[in-house]
C-alpha atoms as a PDB file:
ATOM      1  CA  UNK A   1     -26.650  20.792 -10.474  1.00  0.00           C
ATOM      2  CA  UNK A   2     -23.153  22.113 -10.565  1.00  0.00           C
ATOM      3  CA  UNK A   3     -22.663  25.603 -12.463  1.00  0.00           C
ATOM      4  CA  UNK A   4     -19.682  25.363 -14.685  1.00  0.00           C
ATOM      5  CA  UNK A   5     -16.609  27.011 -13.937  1.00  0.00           C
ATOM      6  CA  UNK A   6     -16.782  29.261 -16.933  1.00  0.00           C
ATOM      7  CA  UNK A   7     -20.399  30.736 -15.575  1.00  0.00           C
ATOM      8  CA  UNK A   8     -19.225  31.397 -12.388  1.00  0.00           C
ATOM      9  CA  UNK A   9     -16.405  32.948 -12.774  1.00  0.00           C
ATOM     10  CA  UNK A  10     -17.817  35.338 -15.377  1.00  0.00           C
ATOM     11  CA  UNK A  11     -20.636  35.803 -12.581  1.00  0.00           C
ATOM     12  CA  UNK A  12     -17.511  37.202 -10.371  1.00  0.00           C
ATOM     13  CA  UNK A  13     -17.377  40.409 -12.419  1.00  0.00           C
ATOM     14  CA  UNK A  14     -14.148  39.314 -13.294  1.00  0.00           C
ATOM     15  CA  UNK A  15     -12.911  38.765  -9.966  1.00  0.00           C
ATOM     16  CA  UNK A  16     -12.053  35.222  -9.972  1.00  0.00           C
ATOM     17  CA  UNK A  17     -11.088  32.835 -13.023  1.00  0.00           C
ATOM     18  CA  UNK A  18     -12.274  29.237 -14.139  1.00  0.00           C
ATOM     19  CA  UNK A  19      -8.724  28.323 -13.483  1.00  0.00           C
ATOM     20  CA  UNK A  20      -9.461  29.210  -9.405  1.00  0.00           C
ATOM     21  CA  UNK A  21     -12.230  27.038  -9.788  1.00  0.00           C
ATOM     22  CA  UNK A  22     -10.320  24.193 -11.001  1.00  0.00           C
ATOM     23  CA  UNK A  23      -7.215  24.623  -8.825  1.00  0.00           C
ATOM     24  CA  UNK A  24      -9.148  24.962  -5.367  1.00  0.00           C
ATOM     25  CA  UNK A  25     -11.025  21.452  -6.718  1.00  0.00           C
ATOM     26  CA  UNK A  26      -7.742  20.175  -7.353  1.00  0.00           C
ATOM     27  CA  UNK A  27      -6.509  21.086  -3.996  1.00  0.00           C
ATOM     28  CA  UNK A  28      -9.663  19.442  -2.197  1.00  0.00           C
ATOM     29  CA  UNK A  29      -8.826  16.409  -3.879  1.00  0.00           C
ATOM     30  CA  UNK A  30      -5.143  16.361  -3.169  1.00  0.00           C
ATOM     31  CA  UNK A  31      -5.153  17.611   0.436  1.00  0.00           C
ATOM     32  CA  UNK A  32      -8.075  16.673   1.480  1.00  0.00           C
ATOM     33  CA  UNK A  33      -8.404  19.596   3.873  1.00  0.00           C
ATOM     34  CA  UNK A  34      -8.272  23.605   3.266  1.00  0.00           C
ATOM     35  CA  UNK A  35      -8.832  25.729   6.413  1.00  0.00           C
ATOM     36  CA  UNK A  36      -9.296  29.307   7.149  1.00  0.00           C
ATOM     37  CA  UNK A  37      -6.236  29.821   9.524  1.00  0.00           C
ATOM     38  CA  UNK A  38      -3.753  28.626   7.433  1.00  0.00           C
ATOM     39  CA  UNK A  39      -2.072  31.272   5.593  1.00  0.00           C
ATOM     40  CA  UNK A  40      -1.358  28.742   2.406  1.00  0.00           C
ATOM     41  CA  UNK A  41      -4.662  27.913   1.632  1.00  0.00           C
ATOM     42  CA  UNK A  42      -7.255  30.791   3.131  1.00  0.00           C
ATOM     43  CA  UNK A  43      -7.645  31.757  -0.407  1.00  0.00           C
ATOM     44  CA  UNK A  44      -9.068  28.566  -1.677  1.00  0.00           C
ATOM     45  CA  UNK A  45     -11.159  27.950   1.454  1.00  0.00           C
ATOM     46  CA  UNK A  46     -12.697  31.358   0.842  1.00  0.00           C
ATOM     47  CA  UNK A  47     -13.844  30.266  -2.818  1.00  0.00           C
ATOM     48  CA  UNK A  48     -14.808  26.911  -1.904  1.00  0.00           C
ATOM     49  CA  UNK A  49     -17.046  27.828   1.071  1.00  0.00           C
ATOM     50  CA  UNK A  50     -18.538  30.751  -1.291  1.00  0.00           C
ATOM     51  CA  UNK A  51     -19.743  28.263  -3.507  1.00  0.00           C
ATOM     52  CA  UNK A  52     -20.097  25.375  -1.735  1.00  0.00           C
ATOM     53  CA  UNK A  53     -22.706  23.358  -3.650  1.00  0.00           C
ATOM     54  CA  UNK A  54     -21.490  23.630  -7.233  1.00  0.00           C
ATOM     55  CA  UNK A  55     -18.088  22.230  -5.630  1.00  0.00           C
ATOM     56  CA  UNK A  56     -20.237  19.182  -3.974  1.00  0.00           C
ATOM     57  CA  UNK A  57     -21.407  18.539  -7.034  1.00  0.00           C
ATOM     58  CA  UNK A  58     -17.771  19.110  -8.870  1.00  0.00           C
ATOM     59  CA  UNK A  59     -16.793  15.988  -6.551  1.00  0.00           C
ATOM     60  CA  UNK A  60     -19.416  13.687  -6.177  1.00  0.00           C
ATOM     61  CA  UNK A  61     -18.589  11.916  -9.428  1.00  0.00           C
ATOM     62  CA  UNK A  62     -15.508  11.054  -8.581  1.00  0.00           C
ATOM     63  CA  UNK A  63     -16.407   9.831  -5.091  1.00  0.00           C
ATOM     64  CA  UNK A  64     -15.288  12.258  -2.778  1.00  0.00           C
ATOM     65  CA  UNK A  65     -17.573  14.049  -0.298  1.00  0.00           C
ATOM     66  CA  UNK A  66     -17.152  17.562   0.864  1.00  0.00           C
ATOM     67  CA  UNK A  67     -17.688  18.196   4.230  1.00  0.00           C
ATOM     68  CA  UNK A  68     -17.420  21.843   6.425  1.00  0.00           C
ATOM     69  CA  UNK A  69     -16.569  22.431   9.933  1.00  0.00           C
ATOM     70  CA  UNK A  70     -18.033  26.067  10.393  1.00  0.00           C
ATOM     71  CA  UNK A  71     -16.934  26.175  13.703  1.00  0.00           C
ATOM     72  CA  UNK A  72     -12.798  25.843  13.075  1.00  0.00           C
ATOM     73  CA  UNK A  73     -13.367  27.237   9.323  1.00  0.00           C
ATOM     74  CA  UNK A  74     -12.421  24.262   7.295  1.00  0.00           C
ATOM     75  CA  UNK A  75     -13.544  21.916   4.480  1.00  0.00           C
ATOM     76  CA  UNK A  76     -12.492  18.224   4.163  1.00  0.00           C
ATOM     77  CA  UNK A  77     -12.645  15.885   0.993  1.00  0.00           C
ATOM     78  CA  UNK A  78     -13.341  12.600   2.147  1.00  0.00           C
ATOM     79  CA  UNK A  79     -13.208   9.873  -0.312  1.00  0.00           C
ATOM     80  CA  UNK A  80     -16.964   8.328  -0.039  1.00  0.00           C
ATOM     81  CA  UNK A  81     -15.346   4.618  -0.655  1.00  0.00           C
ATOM     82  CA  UNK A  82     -13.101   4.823   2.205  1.00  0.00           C
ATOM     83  CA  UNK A  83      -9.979   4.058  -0.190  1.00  0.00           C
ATOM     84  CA  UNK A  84      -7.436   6.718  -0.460  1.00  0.00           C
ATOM     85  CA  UNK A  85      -3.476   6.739  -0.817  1.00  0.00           C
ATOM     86  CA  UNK A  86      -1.914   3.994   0.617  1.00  0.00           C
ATOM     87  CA  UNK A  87      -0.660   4.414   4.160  1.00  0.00           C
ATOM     88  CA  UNK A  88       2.747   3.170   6.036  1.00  0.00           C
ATOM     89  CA  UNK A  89       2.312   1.290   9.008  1.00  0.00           C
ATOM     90  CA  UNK A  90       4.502   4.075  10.250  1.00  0.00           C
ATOM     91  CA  UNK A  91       2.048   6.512   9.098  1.00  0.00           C
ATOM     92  CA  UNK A  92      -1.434   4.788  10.718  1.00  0.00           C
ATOM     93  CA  UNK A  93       0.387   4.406  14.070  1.00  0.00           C
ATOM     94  CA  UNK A  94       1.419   8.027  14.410  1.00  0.00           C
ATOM     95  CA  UNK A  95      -2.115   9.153  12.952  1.00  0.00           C
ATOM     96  CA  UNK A  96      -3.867   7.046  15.522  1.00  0.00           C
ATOM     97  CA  UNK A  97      -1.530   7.866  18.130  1.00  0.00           C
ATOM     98  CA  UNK A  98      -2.013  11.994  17.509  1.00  0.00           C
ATOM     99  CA  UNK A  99      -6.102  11.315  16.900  1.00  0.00           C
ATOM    100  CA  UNK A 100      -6.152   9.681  20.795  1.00  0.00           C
ATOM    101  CA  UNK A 101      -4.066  12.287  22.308  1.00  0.00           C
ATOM    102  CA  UNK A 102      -6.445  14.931  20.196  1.00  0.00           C
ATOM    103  CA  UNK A 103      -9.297  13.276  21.590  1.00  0.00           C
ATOM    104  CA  UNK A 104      -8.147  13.128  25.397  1.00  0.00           C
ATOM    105  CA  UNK A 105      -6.819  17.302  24.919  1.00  0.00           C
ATOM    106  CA  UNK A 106     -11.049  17.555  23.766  1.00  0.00           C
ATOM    107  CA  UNK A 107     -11.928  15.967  27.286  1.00  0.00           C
ATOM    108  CA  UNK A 108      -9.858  17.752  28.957  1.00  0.00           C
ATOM    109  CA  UNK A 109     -10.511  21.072  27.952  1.00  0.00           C
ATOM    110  CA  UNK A 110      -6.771  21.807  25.752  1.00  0.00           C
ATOM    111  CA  UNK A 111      -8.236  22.391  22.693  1.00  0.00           C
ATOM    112  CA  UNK A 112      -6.335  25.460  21.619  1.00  0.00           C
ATOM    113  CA  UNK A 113      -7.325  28.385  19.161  1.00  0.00           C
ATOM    114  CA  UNK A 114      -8.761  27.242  15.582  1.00  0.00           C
ATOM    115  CA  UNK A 115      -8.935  23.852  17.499  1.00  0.00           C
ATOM    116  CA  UNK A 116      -5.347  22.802  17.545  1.00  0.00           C
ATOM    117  CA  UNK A 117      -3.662  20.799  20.109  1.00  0.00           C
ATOM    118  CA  UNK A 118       0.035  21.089  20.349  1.00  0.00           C
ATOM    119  CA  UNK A 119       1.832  17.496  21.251  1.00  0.00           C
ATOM    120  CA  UNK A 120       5.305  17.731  23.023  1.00  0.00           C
ATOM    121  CA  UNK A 121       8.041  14.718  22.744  1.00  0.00           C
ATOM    122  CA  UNK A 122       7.851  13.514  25.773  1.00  0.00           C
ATOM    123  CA  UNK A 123       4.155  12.855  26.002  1.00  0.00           C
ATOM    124  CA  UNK A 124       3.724  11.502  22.937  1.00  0.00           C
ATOM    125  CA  UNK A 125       7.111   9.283  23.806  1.00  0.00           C
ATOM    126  CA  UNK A 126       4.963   7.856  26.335  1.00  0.00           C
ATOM    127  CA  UNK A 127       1.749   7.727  24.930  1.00  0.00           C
ATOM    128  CA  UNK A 128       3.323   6.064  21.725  1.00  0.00           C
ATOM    129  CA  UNK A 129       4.289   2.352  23.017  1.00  0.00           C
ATOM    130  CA  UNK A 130       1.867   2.348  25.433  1.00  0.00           C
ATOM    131  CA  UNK A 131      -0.570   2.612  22.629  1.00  0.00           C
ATOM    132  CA  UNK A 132       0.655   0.480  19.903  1.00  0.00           C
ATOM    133  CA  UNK A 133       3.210  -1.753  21.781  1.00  0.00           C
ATOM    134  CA  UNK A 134       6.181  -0.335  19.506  1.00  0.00           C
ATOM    135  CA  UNK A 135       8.595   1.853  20.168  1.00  0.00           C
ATOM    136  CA  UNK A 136       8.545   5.168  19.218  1.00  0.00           C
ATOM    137  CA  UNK A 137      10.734   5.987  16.046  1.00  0.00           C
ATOM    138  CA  UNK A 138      13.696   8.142  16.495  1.00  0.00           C
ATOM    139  CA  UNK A 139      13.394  12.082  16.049  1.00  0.00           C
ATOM    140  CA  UNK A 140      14.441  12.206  12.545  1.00  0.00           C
ATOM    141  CA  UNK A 141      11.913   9.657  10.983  1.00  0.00           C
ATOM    142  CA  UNK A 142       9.174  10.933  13.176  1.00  0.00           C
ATOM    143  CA  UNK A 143      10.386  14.371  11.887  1.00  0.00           C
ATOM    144  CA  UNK A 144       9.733  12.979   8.246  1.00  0.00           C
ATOM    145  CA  UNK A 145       6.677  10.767   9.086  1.00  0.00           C
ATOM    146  CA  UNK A 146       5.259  14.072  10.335  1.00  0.00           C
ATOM    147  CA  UNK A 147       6.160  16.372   7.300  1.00  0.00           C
ATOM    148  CA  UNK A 148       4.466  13.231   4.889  1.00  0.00           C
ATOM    149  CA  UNK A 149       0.961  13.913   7.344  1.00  0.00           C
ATOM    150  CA  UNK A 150       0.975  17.211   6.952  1.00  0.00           C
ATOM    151  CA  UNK A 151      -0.645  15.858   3.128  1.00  0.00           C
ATOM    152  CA  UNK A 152      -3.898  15.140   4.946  1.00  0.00           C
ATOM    153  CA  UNK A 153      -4.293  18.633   7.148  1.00  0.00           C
ATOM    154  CA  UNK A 154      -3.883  16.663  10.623  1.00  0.00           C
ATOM    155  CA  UNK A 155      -0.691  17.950  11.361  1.00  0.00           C
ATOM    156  CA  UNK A 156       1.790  20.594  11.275  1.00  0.00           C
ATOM    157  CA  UNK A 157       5.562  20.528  12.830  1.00  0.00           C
ATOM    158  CA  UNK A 158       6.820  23.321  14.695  1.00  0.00           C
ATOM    159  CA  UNK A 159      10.346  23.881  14.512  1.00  0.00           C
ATOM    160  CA  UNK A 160      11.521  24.836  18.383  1.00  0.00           C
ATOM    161  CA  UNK A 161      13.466  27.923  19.481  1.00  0.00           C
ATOM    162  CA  UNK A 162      16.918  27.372  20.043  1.00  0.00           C
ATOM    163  CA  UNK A 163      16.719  27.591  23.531  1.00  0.00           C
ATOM    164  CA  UNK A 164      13.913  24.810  23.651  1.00  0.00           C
ATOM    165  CA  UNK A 165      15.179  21.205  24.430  1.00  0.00           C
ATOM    166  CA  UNK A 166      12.621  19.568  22.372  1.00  0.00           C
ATOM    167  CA  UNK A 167      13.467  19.855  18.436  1.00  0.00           C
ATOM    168  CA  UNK A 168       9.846  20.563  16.998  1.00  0.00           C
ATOM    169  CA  UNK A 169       6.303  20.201  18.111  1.00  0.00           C
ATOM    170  CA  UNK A 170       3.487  19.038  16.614  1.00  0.00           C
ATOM    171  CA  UNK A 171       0.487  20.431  15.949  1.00  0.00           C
ATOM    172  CA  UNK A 172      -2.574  18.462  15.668  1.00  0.00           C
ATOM    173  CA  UNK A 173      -5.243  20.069  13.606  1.00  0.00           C
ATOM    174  CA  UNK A 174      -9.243  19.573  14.059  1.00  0.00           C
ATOM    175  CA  UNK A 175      -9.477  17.859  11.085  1.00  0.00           C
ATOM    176  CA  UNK A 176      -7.954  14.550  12.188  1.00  0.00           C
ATOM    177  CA  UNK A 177     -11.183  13.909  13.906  1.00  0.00           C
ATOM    178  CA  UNK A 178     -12.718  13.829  10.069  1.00  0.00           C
ATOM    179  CA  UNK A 179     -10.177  12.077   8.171  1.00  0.00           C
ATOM    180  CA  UNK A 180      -8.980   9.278  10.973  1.00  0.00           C
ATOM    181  CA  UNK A 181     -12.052   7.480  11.355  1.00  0.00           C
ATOM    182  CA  UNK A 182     -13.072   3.808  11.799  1.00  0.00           C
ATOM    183  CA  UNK A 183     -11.247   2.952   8.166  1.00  0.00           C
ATOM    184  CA  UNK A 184      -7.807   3.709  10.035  1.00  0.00           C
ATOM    185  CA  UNK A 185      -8.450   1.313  13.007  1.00  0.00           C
ATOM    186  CA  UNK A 186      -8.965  -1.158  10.306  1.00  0.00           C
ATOM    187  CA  UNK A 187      -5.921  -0.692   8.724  1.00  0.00           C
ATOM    188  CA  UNK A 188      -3.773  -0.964  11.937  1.00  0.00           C
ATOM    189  CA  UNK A 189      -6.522  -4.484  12.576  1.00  0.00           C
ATOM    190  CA  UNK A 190      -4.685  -5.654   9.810  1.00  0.00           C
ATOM    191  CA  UNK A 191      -1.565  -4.649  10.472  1.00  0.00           C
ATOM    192  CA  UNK A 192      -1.813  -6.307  13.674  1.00  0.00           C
ATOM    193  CA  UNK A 193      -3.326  -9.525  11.643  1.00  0.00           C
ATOM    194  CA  UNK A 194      -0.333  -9.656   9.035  1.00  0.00           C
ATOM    195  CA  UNK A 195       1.872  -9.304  12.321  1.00  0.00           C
ATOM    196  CA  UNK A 196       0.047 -12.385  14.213  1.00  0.00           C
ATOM    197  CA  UNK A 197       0.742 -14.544  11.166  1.00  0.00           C
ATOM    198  CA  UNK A 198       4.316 -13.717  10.541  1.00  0.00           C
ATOM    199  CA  UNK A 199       4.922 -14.354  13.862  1.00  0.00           C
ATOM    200  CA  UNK A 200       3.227 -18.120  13.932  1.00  0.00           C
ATOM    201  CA  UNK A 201       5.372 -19.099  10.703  1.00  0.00           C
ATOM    202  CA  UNK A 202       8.518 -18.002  12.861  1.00  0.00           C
ATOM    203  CA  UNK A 203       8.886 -21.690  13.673  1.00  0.00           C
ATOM    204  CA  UNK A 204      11.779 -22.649  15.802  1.00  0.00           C
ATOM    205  CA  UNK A 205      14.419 -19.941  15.167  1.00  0.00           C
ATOM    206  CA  UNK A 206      15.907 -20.761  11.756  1.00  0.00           C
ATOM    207  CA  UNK A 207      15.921 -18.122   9.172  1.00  0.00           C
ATOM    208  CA  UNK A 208      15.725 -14.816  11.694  1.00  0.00           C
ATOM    209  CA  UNK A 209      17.011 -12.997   9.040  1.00  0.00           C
ATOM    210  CA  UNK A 210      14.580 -13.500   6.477  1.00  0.00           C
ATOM    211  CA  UNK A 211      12.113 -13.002   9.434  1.00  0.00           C
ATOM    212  CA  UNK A 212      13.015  -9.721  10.374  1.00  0.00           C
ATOM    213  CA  UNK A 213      13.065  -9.047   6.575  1.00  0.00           C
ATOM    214  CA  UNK A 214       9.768  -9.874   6.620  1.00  0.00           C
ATOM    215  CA  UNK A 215       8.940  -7.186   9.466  1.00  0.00           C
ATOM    216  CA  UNK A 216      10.532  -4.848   7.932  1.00  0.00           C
ATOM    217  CA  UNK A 217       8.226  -4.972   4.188  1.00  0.00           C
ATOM    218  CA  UNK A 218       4.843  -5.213   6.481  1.00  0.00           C
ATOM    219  CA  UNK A 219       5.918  -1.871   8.027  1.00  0.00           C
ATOM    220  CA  UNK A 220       6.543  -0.549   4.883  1.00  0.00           C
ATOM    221  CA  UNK A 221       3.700  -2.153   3.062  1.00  0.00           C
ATOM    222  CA  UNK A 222       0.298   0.130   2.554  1.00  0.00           C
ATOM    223  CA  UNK A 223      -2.569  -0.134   4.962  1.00  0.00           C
END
């Protein structure tokens, strides 16, 4: 059973507060991942993984499970459900996209320190349409797409020196592995589905415009 906050932060000796309680549960629950390298949230992994099993408790009423990766230092809420905040099209291609080029730096031995992989433009401008048959977006939404993942602790951009060609990097984190699962490859399934049937009700050429309309809300709709 789940000590309150009030016990254990009087058990602290007056270190912590029930208000640090509260705020690393809120965190958990609203980024889904805290880790031990980065400098914005070491604090609230620290508090979490000291008192790990009052904040499984904390979260299993509301559905999300709390899981640990001891080896890269983090903790992940994962919604038990499966559901979370709706997701672009935009957004589950470039997830999946990172998550295979993750998996195929694990194979071949890239894994950097705390279990990053850094992705450069030009392989992921290859790896992108060969993967989901679309072209990769242009610099500035992928720049955008990839400040709106940085919500679910799979990825961080690095802004470039100024005498590097490429813009930014980006920095896959361990947790993707966690939070892109089997529930994302459904999502793009039907994403690929809604696409199939918009394309048979294309007909014999009138209306492109509302067609491409069309397009244009699915990859803007949520997974």
């Amino acid at each position: 059973m789940k000590r309150s906050w009030n016990i254990l932060a009087q058990q602290s000796g007056g270190a912590l507060s029930a208000q640090d309680f509260e705020r690393a549960a809120y965190r958990l629950v609203t980024e889904q991942v805290l880790s031990a390298s980065e400098r914005g949230s070491r604090v609230a992994y620290h508090l979490v993984e000291d008192h790990f099993e009052d904040f499984v408790a904390a979260l299993a009423p509301l559905g999300v499970r709390l899981e640990r990766n001891a080896h890269y230092r983090y903790l992940v809420a994962l919604p038990t459900h499966g559901e979370g905040t709706p997701v672009s099209l935009a957004e589950t291609l470039l997830l999946l996209v990172l998550r295979q080029r993750y998996d195929m730096a694990m194979r071949e031995g890239l894994i950097e320190d705390d279990g990053v992989v850094t992705v450069e433009l030009p392989d992921l401008q290859e790896a992108y349409p060969a993967l989901t048959g679309r072209a990769m977006p242009e610099v500035g939404v992928l720049r955008e797409l990839a400040r709106t993942l940085r919500r679910w602790g799979v990825c961080r951009l690095l802004e470039s020196e100024h005498d590097d060609p490429q813009p930014f990097h980006l920095q896959v984190r361990p947790a993707i592995v966690d939070i892109v699962g089997e529930q994302w490859l459904q999502r793009l399934d039907q994403h690929n589905l809604d696409d199939d049937e918009d394309s048979d009700t294309d007909g014999d050429g009138d209306g492109d415009g509302d067609s491409d309309a069309a397009h244009a809300e699915d990859d803007d709709a949520a997974a």
